[in-house]
Protein backbone atom coordinates (compact mmCIF):
# COMPACT_ATOMS: atom_id res chain seq x y z
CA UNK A 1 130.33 -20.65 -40.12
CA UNK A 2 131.25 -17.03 -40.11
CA UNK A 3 129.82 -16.07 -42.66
CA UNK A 4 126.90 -17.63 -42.03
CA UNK A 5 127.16 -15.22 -38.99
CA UNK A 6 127.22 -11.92 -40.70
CA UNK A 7 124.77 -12.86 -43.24
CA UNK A 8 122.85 -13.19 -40.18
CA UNK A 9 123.44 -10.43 -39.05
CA UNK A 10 122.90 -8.37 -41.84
CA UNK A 11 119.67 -9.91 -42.45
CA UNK A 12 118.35 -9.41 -38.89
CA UNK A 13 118.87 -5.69 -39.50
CA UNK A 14 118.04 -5.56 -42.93
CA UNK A 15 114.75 -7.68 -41.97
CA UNK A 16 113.68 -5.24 -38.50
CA UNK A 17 113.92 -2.57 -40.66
CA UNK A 18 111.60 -3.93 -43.64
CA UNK A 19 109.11 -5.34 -41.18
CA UNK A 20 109.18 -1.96 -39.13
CA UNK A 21 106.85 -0.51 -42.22
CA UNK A 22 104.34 -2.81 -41.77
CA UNK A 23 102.31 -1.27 -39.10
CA UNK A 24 102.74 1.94 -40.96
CA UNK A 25 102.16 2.04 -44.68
CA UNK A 26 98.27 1.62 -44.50
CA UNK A 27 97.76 4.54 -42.00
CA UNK A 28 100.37 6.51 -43.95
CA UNK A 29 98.57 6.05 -46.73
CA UNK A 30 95.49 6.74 -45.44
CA UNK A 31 96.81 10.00 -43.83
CA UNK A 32 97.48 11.24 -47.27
CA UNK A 33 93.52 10.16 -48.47
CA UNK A 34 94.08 7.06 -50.36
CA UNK A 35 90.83 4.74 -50.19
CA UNK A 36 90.76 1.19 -49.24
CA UNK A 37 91.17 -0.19 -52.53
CA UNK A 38 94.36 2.03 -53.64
CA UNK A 39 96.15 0.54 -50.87
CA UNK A 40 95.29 -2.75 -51.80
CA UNK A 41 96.89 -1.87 -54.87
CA UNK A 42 99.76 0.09 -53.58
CA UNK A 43 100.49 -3.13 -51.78
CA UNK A 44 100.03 -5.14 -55.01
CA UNK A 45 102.23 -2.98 -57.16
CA UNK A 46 105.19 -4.08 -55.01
CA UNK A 47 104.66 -7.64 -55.36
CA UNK A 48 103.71 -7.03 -58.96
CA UNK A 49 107.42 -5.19 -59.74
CA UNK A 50 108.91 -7.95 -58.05
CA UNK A 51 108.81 -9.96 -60.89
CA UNK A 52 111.41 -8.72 -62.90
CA UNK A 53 113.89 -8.50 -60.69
CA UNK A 54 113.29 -11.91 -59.47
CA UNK A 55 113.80 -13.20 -63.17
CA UNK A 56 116.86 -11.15 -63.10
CA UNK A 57 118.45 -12.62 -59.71
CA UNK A 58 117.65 -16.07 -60.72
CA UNK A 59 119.89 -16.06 -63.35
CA UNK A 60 122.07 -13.11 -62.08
CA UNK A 61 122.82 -14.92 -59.31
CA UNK A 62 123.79 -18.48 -60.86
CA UNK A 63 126.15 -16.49 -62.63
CA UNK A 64 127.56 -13.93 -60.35
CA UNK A 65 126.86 -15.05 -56.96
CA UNK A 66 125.19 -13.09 -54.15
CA UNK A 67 127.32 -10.71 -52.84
CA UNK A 68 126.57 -7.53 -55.63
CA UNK A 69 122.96 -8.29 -55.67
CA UNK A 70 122.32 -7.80 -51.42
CA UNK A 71 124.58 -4.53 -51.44
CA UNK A 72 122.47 -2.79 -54.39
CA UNK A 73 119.04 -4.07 -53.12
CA UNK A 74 120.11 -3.02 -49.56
CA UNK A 75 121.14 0.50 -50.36
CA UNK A 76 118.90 1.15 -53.36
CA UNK A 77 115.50 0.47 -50.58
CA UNK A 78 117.54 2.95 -48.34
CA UNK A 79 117.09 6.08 -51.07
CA UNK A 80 113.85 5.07 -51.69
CA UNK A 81 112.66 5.15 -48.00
CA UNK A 82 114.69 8.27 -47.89
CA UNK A 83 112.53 10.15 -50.66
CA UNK A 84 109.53 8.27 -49.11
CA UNK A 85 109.97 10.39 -46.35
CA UNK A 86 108.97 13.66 -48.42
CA UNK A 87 105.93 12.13 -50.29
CA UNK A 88 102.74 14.11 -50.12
CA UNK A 89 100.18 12.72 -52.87
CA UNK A 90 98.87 8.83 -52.51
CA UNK A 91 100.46 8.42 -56.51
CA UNK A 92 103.94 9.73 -55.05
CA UNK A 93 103.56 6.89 -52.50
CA UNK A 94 103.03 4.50 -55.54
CA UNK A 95 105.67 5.35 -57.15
CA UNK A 96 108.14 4.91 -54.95
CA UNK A 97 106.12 1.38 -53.63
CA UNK A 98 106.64 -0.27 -57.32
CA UNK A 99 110.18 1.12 -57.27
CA UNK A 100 111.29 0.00 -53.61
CA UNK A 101 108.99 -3.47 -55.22
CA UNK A 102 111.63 -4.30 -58.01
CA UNK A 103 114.97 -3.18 -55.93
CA UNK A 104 113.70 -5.67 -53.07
CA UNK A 105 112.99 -8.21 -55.19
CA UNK A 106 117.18 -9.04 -55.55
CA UNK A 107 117.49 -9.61 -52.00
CA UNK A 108 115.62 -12.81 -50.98
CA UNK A 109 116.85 -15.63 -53.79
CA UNK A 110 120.69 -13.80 -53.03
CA UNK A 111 120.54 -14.60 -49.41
CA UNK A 112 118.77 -17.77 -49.15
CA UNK A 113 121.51 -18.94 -52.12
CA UNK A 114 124.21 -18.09 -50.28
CA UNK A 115 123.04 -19.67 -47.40
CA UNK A 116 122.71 -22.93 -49.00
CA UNK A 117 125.73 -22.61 -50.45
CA UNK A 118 127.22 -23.14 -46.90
CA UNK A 119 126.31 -26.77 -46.61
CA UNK A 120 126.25 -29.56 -49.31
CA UNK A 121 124.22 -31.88 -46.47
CA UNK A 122 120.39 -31.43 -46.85
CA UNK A 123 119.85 -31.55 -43.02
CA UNK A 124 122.22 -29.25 -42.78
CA UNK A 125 120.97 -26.44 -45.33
CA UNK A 126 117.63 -27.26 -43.56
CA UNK A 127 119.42 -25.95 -40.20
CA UNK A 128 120.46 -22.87 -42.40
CA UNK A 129 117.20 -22.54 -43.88
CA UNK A 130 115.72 -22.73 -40.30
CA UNK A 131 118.57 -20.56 -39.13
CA UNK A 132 117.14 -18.02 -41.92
CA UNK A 133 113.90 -17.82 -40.52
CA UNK A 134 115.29 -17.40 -36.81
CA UNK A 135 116.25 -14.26 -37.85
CA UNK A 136 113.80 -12.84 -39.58
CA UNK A 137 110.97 -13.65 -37.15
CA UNK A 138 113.40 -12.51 -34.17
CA UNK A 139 113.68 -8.91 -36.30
CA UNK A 140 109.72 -9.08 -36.77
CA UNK A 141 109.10 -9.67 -33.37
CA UNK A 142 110.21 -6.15 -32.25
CA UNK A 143 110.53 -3.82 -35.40
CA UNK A 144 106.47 -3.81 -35.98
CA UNK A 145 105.82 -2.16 -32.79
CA UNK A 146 109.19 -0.42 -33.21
CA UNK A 147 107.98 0.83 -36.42
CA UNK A 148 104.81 2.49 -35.06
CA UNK A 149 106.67 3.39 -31.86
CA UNK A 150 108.69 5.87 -33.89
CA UNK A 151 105.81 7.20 -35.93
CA UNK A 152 103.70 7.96 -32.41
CA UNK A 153 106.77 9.87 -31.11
CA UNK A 154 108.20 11.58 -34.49
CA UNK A 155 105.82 10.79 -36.83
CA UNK A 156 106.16 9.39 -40.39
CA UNK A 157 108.45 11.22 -42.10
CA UNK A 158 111.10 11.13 -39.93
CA UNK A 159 110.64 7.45 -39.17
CA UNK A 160 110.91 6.22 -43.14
CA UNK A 161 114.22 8.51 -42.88
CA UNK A 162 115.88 6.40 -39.94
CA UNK A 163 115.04 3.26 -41.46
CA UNK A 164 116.26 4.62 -44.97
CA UNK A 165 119.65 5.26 -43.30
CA UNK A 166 119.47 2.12 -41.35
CA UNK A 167 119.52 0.20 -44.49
CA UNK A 168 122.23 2.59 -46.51
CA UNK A 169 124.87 1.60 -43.44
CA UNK A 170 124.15 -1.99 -43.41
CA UNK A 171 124.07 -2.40 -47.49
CA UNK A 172 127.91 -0.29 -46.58
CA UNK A 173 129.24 -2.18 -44.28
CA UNK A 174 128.12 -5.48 -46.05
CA UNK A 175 130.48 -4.48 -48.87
CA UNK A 176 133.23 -5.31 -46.69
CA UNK A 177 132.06 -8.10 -44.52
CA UNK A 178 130.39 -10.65 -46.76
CA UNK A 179 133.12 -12.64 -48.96
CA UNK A 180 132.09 -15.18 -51.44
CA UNK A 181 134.71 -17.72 -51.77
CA UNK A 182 137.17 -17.47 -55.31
CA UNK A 183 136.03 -20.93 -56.39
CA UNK A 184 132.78 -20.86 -55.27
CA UNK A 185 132.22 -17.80 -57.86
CA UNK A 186 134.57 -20.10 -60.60
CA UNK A 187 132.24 -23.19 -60.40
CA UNK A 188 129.00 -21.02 -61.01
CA UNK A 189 130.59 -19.45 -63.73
CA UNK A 190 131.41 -22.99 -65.07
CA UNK A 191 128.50 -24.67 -64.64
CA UNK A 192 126.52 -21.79 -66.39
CA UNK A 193 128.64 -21.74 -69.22
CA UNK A 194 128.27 -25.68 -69.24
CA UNK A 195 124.63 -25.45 -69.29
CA UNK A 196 122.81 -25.89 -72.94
CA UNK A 197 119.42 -24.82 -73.41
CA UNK A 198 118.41 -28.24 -73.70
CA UNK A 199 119.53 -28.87 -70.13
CA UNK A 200 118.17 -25.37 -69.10
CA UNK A 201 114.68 -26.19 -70.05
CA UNK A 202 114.95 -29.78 -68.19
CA UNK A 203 115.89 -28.29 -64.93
CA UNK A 204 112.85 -26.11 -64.79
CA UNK A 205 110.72 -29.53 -65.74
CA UNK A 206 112.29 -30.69 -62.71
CA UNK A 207 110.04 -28.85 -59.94
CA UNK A 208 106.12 -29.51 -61.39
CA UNK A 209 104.55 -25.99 -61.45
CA UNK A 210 101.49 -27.40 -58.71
CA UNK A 211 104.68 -27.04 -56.04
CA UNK A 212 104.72 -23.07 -56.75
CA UNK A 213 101.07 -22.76 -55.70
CA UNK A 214 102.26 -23.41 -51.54
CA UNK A 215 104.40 -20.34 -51.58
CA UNK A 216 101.54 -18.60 -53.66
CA UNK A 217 99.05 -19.18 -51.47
CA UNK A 218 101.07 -18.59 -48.03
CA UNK A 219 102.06 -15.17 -49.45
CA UNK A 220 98.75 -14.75 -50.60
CA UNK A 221 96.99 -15.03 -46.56
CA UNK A 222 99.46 -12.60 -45.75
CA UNK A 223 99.14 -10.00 -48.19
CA UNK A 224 95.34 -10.43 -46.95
CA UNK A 225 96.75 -10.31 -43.29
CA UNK A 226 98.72 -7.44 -43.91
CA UNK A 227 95.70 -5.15 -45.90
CA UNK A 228 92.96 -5.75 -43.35
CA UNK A 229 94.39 -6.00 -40.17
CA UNK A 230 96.05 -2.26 -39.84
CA UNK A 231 92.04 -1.19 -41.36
CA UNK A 232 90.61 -3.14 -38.52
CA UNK A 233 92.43 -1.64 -36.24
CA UNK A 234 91.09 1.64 -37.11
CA UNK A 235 94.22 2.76 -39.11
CA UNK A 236 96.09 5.85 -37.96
CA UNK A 237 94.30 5.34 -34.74
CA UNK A 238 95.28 1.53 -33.95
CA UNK A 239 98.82 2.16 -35.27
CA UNK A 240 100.03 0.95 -31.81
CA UNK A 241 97.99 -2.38 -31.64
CA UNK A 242 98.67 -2.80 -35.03
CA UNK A 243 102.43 -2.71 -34.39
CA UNK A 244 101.69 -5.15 -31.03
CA UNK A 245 99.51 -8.10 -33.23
CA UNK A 246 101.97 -8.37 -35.69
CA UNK A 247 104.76 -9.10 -33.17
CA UNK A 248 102.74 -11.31 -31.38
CA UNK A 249 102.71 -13.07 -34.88
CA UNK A 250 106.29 -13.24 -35.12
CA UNK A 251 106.37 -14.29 -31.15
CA UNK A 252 104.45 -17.26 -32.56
CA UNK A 253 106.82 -17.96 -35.58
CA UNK A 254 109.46 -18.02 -32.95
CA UNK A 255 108.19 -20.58 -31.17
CA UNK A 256 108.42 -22.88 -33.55
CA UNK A 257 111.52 -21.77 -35.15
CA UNK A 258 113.50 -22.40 -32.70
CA UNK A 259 112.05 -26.00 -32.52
CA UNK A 260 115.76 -27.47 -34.51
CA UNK A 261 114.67 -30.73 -34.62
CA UNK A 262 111.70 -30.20 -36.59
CA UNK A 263 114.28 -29.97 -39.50
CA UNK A 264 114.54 -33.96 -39.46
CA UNK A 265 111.10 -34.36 -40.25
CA UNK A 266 109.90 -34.73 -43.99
CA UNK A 267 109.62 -30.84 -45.55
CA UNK A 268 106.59 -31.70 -47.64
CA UNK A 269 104.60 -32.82 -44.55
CA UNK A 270 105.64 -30.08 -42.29
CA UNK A 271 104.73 -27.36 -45.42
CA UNK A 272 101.14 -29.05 -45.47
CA UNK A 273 100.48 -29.21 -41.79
CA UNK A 274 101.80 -25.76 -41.75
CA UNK A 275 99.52 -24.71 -44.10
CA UNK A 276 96.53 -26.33 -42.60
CA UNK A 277 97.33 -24.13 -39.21
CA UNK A 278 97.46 -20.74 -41.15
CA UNK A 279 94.02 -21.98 -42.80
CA UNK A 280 92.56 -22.58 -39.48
CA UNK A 281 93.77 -19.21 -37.90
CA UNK A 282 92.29 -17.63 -40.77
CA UNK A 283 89.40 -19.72 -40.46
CA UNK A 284 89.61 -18.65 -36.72
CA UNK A 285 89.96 -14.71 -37.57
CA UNK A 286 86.79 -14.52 -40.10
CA UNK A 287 83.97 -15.90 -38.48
CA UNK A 288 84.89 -17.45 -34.42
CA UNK A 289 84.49 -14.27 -32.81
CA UNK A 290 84.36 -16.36 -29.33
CA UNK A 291 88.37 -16.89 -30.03
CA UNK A 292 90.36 -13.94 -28.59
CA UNK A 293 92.12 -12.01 -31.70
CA UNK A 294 95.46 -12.13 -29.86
CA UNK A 295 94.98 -16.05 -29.92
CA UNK A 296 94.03 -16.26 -33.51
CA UNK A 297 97.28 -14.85 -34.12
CA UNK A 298 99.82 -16.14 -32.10
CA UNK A 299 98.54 -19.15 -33.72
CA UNK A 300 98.96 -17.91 -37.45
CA UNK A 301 102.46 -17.20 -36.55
CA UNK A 302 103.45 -20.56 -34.93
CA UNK A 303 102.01 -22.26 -38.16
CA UNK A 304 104.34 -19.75 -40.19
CA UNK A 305 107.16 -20.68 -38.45
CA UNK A 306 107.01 -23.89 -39.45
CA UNK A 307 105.90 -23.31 -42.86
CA UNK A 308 109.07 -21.18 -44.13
CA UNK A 309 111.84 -23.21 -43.53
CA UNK A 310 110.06 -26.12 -44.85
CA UNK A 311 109.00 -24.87 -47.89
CA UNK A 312 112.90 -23.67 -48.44
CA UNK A 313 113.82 -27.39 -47.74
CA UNK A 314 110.76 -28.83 -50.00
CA UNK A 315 112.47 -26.81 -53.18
CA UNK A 316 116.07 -27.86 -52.62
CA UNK A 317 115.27 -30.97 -52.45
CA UNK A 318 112.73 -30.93 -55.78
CA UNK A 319 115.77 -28.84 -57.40
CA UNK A 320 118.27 -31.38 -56.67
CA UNK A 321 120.39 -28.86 -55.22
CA UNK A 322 121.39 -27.27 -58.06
CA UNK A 323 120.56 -23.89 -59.68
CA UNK A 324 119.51 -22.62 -56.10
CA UNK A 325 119.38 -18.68 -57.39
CA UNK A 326 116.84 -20.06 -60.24
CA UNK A 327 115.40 -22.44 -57.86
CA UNK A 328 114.55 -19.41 -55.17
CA UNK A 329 114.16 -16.85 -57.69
CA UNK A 330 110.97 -18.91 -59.06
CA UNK A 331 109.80 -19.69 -55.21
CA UNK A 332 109.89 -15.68 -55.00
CA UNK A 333 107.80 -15.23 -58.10
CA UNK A 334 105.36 -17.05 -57.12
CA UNK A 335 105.42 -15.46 -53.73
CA UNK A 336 105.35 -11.92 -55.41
CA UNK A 337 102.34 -13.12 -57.76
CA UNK A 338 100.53 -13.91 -53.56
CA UNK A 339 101.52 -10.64 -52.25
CA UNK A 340 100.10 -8.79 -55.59
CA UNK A 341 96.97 -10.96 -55.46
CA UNK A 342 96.17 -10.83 -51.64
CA UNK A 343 95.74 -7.30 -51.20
CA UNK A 344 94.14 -6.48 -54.27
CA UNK A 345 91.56 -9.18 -53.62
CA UNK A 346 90.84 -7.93 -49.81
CA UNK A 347 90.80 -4.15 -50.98
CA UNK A 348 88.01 -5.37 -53.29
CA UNK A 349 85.53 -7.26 -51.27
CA UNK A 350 86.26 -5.37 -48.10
CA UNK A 351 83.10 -4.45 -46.36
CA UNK A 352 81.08 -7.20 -48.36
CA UNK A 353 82.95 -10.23 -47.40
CA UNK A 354 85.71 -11.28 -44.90
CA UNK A 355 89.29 -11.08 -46.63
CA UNK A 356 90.42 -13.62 -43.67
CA UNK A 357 87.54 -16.51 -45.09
CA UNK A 358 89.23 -16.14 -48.76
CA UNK A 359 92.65 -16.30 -47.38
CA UNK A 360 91.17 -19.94 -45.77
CA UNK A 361 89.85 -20.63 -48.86
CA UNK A 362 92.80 -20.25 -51.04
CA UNK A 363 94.93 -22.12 -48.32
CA UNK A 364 92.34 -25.19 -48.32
CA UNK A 365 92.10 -25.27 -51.62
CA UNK A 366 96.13 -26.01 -52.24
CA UNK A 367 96.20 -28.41 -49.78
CA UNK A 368 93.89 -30.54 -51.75
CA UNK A 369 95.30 -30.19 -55.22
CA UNK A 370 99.26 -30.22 -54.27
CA UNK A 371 100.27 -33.73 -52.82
CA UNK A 372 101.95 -33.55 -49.04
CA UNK A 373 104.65 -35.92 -50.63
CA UNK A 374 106.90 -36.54 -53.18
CA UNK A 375 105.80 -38.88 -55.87
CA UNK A 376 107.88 -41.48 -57.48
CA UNK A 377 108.82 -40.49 -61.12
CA UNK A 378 110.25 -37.20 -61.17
CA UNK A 379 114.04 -37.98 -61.32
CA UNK A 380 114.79 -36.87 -57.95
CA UNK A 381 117.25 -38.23 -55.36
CA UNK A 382 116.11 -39.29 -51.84
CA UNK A 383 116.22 -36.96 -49.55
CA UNK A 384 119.03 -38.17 -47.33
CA UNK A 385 121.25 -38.38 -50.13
CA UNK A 386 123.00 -35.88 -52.42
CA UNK A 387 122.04 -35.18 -55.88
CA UNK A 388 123.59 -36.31 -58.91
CA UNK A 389 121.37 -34.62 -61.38
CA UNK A 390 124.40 -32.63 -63.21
């Protein structure tokens, strides 16, 4: 498994360095006098221009493989951090936002691809999956307070520049470390070309379009999270709690994480009791003031950390296993469609109603309408065995 290593580890420091802005874009943005609700739509815009270039990985990547896709997203969000750096008007910071939004969007369905590539055994991409999610919450556990660390001691501009570079040398060195196997690249080559229309429009019958609501929603609370809490913190001012909350998050994620064996349970019940415990935390956030915020928190995150990997798991096994760059591409746009709803939705109600009760809302709400199992009917193989659907 080495390259299941250095994908590792060039997601850990690809991951620190996107999470690192977290803390940071809200008070940066409000530094340079953009209102509540233009940050709710500077975060939007980045979901929103995420949708292209997931359409174009899904296929791209079926085709192609990985490998290309991670090195240009990688080093393309490096310039644009690097010109982020220089911004001085709120519609600069836009700009670049939507930009940074589309470049991004390559990265995820690449990665999580190749990873499943690795192993043919469900359990096993499930360990991968789970392995994925490892190291992205270990990266989010420091680089939030990392993030506004740096801005406290040298401020924005030249913090966006480190992390630009940070990203330029590890989309670099990737070019030489991650490999993609001869026949690996022959047999998606084949199997596109093999591929009618007819049997292109089945396989996206496969997966019923209620599924794509989880991710939705999920991304949806945290686009939520991620507008109000930095405001609630005061902004500029709570930069450094702001950076310590959303590691305590990721502390929680960790937790469960690490919890392997979890991966033998059924995905589709771990994504819905998953889901319930972001609803409560949310639930907890807007209106049980009695529950210390730290709590609330380090709850939300130990429900995310079972909720990732799952839902990974849950769409392999709807997909078959095959087509996993179209398969994650779609999870991604539905997750974009979340993160451009979330914020927008929190920048306009905030001050008249709680962003944190709509993000329990919307959780609730696709609890009840998608199914915590698989029904019979749909074609698909159980999950302890391998598909035979091409």
């Amino acid at each position: 498994m080495k390259m299941a290593f250095w994908l590792y580890f060039f997601l850990f420091l690809a991951f620190f360095d996107l999470h690192a802005q977290y803390p940071i874009l809200t008070p940066f943005a409000l530094s340079l006098g953009a209102p509540p609700l233009f940050i709710g739509w500077m975060m939007g815009i980045y979901a929103l221009t995420h949708l292209p270039g997931n359409l174009i990985a899904g296929q791209g990547v079926d085709k192609h493989g990985s490998k290309g896709y991670m090195i240009f997203s990688l080093i393309g969000a490096g310039i644009i951090l690097l010109l982020q750096a220089h911004v001085t008007a709120p519609w600069q910071l836009l700009v670049l936002r939507s930009i940074s939004g589309f470049v991004l969007a390559f990265l995820s369905p690449a990665c999580l691809a190749l990873l499943a590539s690795l192993s043919k055994d469900p359990v096993g991409q499930g360990k991968l999956m789970a392995g994925h999610g490892v190291v992205h919450t270990l990266a989010s556990v420091v680089s939030p307070a990392a993030g506004a660390f740096l801005v406290a001691q040298s401020g924005y501009s030249m913090t966006f520049q480190s992390l630009g570079w940070l990203l330029i040398i590890t989309g670099i060195v990737a070019i030489f470390m991650i490999q993609e196997s001869r026949p690996e690249r022959a047999s998606l080559r084949h199997r596109n070309a093999a591929l009618t229309n007819e049997a292109a429009s089945f396989q996206f019958q496969v997966i019923p379009l209620k599924y794509y609501l989880l991710p939705f929603a999920v991304s949806c609370s945290q686009g939520i999270l991620f507008f109000e809490l930095p405001l609630q913190m005061g902004g500029t001012a709570g930069v450094m709690h702001t950076g310590i909350y959303f590691s305590i998050i990721s502390l929680g994620a960790l937790v469960t994480l690490s919890m392997m064996f979890l991966n033998h349970f059924s995905p589709y019940l771990r994504t819905h009791l998953g889901i319930l415990g972001i609803a409560l935390s949310f639930f907890s956030l807007a209106a049980l003031g009695s529950v210390p915020l730290p709590v609330s928190l380090l709850a939300l995150g130990i429900a995310k950390g079972v909720v990732y990997p799952a839902m990974s798991s849950l769409f392999i096994d709807l997909s078959g296993g095959e087509r996993l760059g179209t398969v994650f591409s779609l999870q991604s746009i539905a997750m974009s469609l979340g993160s451009f709803v979330g914020p927008i939705t929190a920048g306009m109600i905030h001050g008249t109603y709680s962003p944190y009760f709509m993000a329990f809302l919307i959780l609730m709400s696709v609890i009840i309408i998608v199914p915590p199992s698989r029904k019979k009917g749909l074609g698909m193989p159980p999950l302890t065995k391998p598909s035979n659907l091409h």
